[in-house]
C-alpha atoms as a PDB file:
ATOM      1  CA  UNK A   1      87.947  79.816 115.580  1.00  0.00           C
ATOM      2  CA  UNK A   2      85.059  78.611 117.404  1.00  0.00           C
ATOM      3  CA  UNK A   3      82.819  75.692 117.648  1.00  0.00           C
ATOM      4  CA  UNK A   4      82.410  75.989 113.487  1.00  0.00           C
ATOM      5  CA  UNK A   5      82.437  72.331 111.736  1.00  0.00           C
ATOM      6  CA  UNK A   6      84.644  72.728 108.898  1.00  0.00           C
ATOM      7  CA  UNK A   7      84.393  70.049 105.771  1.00  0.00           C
ATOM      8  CA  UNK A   8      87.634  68.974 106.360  1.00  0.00           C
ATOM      9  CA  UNK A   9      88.875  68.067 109.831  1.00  0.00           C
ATOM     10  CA  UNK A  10      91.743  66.119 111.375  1.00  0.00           C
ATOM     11  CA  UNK A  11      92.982  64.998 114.661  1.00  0.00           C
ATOM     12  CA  UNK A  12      95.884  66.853 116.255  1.00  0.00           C
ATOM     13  CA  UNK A  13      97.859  63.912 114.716  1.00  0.00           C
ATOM     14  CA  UNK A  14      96.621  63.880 111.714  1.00  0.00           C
ATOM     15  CA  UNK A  15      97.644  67.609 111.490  1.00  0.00           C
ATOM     16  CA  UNK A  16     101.019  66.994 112.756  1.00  0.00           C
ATOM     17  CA  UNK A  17     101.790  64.294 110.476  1.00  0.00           C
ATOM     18  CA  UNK A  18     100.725  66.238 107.438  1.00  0.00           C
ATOM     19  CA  UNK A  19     102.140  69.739 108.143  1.00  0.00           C
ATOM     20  CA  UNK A  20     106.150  70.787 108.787  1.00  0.00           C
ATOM     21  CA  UNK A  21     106.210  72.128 112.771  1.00  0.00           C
ATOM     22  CA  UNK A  22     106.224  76.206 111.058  1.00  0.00           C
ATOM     23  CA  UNK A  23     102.942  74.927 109.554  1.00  0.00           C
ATOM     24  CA  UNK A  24     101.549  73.495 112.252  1.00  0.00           C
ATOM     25  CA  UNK A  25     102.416  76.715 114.511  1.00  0.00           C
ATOM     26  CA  UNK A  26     101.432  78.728 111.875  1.00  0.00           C
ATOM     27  CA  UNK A  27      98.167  77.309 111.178  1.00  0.00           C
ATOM     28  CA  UNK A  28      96.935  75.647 114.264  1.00  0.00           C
ATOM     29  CA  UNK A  29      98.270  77.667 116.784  1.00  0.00           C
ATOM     30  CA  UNK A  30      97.508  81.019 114.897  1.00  0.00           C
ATOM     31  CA  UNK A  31     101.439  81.664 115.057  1.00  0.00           C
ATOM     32  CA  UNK A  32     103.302  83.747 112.289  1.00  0.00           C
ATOM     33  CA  UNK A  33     106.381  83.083 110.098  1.00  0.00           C
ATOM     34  CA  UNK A  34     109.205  85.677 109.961  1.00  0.00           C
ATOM     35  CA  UNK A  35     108.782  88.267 107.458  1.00  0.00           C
ATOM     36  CA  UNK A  36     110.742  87.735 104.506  1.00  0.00           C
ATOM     37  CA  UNK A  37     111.112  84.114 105.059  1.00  0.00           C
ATOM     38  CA  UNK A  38     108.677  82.538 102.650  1.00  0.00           C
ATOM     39  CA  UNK A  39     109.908  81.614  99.242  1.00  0.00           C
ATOM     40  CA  UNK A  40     106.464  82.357  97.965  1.00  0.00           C
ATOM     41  CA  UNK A  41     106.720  86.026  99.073  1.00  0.00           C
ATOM     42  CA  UNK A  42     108.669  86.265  95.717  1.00  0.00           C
ATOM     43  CA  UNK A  43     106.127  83.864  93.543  1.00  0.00           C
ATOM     44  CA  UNK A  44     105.360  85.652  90.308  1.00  0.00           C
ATOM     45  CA  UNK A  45     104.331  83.046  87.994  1.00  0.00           C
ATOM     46  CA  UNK A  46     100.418  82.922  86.730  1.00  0.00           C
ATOM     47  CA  UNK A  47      98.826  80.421  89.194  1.00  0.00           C
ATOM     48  CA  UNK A  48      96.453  79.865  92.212  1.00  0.00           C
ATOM     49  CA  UNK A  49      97.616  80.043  95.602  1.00  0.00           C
ATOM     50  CA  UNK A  50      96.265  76.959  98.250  1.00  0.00           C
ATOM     51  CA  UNK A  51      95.789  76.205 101.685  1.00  0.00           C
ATOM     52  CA  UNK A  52      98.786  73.594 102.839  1.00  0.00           C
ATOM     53  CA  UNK A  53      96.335  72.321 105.091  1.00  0.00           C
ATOM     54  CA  UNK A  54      94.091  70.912 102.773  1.00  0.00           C
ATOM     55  CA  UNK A  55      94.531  72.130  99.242  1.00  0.00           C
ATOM     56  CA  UNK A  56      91.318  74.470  98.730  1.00  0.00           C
ATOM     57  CA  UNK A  57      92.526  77.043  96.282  1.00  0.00           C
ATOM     58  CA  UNK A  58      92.112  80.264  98.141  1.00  0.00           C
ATOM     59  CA  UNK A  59      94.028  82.770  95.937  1.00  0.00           C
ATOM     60  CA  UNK A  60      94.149  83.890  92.166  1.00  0.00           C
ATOM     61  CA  UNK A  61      97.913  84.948  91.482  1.00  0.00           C
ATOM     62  CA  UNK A  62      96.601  87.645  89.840  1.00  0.00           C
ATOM     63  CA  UNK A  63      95.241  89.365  92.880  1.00  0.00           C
ATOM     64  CA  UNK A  64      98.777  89.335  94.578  1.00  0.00           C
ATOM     65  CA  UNK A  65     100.868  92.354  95.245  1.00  0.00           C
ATOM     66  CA  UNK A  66     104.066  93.232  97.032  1.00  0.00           C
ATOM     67  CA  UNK A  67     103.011  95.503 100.098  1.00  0.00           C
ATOM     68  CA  UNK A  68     106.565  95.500 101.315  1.00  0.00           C
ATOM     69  CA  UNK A  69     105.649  93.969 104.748  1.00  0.00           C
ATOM     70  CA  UNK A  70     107.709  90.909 104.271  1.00  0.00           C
ATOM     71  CA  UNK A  71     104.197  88.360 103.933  1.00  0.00           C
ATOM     72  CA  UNK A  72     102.438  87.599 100.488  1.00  0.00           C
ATOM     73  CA  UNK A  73      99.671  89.933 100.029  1.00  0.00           C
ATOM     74  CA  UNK A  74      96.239  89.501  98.058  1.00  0.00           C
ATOM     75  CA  UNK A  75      93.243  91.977  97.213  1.00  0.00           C
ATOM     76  CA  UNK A  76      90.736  89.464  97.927  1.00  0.00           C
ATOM     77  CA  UNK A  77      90.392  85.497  98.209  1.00  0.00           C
ATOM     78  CA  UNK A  78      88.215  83.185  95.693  1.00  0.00           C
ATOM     79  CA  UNK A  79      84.982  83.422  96.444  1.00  0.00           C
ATOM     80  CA  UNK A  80      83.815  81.383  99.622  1.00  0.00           C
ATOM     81  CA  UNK A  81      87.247  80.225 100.403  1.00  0.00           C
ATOM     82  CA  UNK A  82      88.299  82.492 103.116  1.00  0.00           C
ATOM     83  CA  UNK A  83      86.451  83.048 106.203  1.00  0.00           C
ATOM     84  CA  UNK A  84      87.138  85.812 108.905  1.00  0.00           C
ATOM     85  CA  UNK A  85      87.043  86.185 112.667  1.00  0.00           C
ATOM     86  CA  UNK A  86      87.809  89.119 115.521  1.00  0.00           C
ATOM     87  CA  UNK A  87      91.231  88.411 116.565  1.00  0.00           C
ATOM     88  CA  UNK A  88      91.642  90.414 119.850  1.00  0.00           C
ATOM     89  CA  UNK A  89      95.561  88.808 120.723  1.00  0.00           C
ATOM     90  CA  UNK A  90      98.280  91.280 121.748  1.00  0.00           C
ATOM     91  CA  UNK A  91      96.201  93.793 123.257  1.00  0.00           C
ATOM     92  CA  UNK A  92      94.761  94.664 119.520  1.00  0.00           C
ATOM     93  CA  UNK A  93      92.139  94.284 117.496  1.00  0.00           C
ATOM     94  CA  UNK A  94      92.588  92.443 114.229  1.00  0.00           C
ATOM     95  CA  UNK A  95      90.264  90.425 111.493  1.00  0.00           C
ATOM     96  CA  UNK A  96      91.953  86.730 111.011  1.00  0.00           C
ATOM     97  CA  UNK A  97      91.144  85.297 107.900  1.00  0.00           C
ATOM     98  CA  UNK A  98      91.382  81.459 107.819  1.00  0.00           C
ATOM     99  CA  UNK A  99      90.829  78.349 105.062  1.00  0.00           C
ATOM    100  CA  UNK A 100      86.816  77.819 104.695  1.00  0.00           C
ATOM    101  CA  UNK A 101      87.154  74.413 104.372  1.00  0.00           C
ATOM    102  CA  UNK A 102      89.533  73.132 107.004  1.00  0.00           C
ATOM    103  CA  UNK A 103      89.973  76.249 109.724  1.00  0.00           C
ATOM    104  CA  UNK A 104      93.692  76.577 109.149  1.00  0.00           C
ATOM    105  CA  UNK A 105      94.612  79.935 110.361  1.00  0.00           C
ATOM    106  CA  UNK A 106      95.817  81.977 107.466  1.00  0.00           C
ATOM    107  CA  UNK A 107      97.145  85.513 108.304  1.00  0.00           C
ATOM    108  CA  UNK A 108      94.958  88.992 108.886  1.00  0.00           C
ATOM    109  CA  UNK A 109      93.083  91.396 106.550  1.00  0.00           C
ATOM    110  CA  UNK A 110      93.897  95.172 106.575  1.00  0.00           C
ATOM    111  CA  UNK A 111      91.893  98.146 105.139  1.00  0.00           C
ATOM    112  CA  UNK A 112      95.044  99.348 103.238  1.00  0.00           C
ATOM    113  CA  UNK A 113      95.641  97.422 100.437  1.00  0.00           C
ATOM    114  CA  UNK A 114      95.414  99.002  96.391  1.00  0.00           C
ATOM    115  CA  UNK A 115      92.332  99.021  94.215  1.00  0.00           C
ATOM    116  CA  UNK A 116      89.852  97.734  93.745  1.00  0.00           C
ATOM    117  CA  UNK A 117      89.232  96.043  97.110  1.00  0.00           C
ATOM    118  CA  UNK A 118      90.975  98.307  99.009  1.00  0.00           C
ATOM    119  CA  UNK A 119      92.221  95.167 101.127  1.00  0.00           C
ATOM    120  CA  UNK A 120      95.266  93.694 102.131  1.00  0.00           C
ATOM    121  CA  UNK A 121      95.027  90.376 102.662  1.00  0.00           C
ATOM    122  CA  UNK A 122      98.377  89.768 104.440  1.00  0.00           C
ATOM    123  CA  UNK A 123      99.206  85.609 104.394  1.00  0.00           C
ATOM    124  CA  UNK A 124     101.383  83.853 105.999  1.00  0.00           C
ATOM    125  CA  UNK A 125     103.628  81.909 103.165  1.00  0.00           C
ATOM    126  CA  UNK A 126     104.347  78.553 105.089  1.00  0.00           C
ATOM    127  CA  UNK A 127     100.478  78.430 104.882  1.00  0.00           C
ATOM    128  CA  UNK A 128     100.307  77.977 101.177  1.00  0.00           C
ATOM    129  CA  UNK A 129     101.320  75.927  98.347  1.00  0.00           C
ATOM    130  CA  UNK A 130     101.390  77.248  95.112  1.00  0.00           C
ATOM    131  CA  UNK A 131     100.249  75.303  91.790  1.00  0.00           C
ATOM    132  CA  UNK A 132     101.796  77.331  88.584  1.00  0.00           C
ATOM    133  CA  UNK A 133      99.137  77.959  85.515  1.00  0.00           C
ATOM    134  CA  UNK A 134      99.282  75.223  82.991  1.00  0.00           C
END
């Protein structure tokens, strides 16, 4: 991320106090969970997916697929909610997605994903809540 001004900031402490030490290496050190280790990997219920950082609903449950890579995966985010950035770490070239509204990283988009987007967006669990259809 860069010098963007999100609607939703915090202080360091503010974002240590709200988010388990996964999340907060996770999402504000652009770390990643083990694969397989999210309980949400498994969510199948109706329901939108949000950002544990600050609650913006980001995905439709709909949209989510099992790619078999261990990390939830979506064919595309609600509209505006997702922003992406080069991510040039580990001697490769990647596009990070993060949370519009407060910055929190996410996980990574790939061009392999199913119909009709064609993407993968490839989320790291610990970085979500989940709120079940009512």
């Amino acid at each position: 991320m860069d010098a963007h001004t999100f609607a939703v900031t915090r202080t360091d402490a503010e974002w240590r106090a709200r988010l388990t030490p996964e999340q907060y290496q996770v999402m504000r050190n652009h770390g990643t969970e083990r694969p397989g280790s999210c309980a949400l990997l498994h969510e199948t219920r109706a329901g939108t997916f949000s950002c544990a950082g600050c609650d913006s609903p980001l995905f439709e449950s709909t949209l989510k697929f099992e790619s078999g890579t261990g990390w939830p995966s979506f064919n595309d985010p609600l509209p505006g909610s997702v922003e992406t950035s080069e991510d040039r770490s580990y001697g490769m070239v990647r596009t990070e997605c993060h949370c519009a509204t407060c910055g929190s990283h996410l996980g990574h988009v790939f061009p392999d994903g199913p119909p009709p987007t064609g993407l993968r967006y490839c989320i790291n669990g610990v970085a979500l809540n989940f709120v079940p259809a009512e």
